[in-house]
C-alpha atoms as a PDB file:
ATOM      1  CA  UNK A   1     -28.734   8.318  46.450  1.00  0.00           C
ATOM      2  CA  UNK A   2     -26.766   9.439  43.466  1.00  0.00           C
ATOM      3  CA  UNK A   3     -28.044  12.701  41.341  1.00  0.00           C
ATOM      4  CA  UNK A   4     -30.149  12.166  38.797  1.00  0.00           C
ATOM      5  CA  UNK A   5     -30.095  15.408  36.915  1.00  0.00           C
ATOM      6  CA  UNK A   6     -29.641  14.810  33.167  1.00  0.00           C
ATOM      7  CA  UNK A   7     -25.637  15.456  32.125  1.00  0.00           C
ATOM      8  CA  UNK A   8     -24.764  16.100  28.639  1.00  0.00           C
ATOM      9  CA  UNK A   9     -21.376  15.414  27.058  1.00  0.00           C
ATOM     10  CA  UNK A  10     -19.435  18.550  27.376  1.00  0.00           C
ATOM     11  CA  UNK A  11     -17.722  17.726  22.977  1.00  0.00           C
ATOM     12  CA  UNK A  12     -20.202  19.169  21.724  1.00  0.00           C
ATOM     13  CA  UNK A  13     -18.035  20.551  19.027  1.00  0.00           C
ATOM     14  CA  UNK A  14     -15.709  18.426  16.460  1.00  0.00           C
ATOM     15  CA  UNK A  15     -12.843  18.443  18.112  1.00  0.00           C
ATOM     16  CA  UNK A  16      -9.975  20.557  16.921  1.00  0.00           C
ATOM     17  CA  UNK A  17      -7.090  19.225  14.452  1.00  0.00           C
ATOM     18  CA  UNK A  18      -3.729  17.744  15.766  1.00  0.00           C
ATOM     19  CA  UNK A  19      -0.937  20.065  15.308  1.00  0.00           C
ATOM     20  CA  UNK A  20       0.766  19.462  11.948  1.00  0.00           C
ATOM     21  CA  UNK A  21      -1.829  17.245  10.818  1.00  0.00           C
ATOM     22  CA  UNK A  22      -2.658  18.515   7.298  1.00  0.00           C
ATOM     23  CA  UNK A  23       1.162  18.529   6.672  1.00  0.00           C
ATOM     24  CA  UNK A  24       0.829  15.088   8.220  1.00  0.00           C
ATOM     25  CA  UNK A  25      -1.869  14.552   5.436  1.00  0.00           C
ATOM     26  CA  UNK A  26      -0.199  16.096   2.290  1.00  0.00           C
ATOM     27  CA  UNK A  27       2.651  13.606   3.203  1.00  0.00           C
ATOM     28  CA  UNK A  28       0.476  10.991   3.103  1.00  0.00           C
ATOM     29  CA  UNK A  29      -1.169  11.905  -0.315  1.00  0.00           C
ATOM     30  CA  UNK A  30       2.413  12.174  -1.543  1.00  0.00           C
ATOM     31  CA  UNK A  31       4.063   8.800  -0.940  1.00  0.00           C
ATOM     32  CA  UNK A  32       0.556   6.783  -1.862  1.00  0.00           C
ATOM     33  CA  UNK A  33       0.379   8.367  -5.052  1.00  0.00           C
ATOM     34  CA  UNK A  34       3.753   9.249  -5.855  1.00  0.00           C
ATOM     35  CA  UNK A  35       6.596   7.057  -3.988  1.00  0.00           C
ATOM     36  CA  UNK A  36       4.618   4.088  -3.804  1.00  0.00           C
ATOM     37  CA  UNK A  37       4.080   2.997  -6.960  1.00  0.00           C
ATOM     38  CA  UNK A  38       7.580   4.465  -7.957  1.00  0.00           C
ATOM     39  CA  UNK A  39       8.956   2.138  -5.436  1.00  0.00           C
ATOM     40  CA  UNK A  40       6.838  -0.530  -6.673  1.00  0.00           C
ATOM     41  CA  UNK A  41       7.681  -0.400 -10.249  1.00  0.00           C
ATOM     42  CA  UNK A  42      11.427  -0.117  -9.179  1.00  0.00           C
ATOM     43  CA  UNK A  43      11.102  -3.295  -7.320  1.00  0.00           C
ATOM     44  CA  UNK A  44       9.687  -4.858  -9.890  1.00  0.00           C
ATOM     45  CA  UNK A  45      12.212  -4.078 -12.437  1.00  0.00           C
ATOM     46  CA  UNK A  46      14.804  -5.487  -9.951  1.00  0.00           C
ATOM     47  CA  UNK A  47      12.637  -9.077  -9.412  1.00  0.00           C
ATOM     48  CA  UNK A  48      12.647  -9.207 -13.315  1.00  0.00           C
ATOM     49  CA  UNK A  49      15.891  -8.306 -13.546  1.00  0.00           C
ATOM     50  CA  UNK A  50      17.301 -11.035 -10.888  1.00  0.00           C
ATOM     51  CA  UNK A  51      14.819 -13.651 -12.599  1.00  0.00           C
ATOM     52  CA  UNK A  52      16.941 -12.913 -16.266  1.00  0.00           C
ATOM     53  CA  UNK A  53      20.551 -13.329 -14.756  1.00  0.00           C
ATOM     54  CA  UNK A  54      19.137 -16.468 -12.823  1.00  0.00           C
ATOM     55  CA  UNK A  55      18.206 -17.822 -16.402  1.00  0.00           C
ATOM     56  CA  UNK A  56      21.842 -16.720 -17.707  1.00  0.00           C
ATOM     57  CA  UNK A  57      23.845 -18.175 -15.499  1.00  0.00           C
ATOM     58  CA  UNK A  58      21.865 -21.597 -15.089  1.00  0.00           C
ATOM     59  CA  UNK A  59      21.393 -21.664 -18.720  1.00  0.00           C
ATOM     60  CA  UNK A  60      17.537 -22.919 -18.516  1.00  0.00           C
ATOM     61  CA  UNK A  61      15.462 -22.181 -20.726  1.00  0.00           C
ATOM     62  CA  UNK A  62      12.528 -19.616 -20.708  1.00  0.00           C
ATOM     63  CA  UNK A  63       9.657 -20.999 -19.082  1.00  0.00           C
ATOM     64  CA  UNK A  64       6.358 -18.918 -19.096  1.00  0.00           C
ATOM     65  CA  UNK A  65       4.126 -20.971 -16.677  1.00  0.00           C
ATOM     66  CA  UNK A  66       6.118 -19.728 -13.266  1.00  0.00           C
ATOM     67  CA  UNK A  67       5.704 -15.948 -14.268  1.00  0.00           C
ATOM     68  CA  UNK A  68       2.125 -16.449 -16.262  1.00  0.00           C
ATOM     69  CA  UNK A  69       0.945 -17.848 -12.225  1.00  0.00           C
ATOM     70  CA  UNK A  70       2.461 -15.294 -10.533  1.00  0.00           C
ATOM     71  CA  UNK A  71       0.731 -12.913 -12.967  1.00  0.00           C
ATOM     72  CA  UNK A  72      -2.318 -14.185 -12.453  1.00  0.00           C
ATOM     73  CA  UNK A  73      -2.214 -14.402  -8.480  1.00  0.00           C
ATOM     74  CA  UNK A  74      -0.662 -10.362  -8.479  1.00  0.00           C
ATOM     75  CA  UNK A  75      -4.161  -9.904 -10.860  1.00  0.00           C
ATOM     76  CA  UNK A  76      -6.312 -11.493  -8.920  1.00  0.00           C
ATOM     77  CA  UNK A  77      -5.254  -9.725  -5.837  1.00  0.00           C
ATOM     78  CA  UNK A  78      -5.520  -6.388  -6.902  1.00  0.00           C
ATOM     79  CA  UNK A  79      -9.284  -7.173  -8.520  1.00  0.00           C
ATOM     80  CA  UNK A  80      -9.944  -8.087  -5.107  1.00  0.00           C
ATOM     81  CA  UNK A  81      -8.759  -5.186  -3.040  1.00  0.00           C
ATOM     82  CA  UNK A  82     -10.421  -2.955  -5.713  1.00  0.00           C
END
């Protein structure tokens, strides 16, 4: 029959941290709050900008609904990841 002593796990300690890791960290802190919405904002600027020469060179005229929706959707999404 097997042993049946009592065994105990032998982490009994946190473990130690990965090599590099709080560099690994401060790299993440740095592009979530300082590329990303850069990068964000820049692509926006670019959509917006696309959607205006689109309107040039079709000559239409503006129409609020499409970006008033997509406003509203972009709104709604963020309440809900908040």
């Amino acid at each position: 029959m097997a042993d049946k002593r009592k065994t105990r796990s032998p982490l009994e300690r946190k473990p130690l941290r990965n090599p590099g890791e709080s560099l690994h960290r401060k790299r993440e802190e740095l592009v979530e709050d300082e590329l990303t919405p850069t990068l964000m904002f820049a692509a926006m600027m670019v959509v917006a900008t696309l959607w205006e020469w689109g309107r040039w060179y079709f000559k239409t005229p503006p129409y609020p609904l499409h970006v008033s929706v997509l406003a509203s959707l972009a709104v709604g999404y963020g309440t809900l990841l908040l």
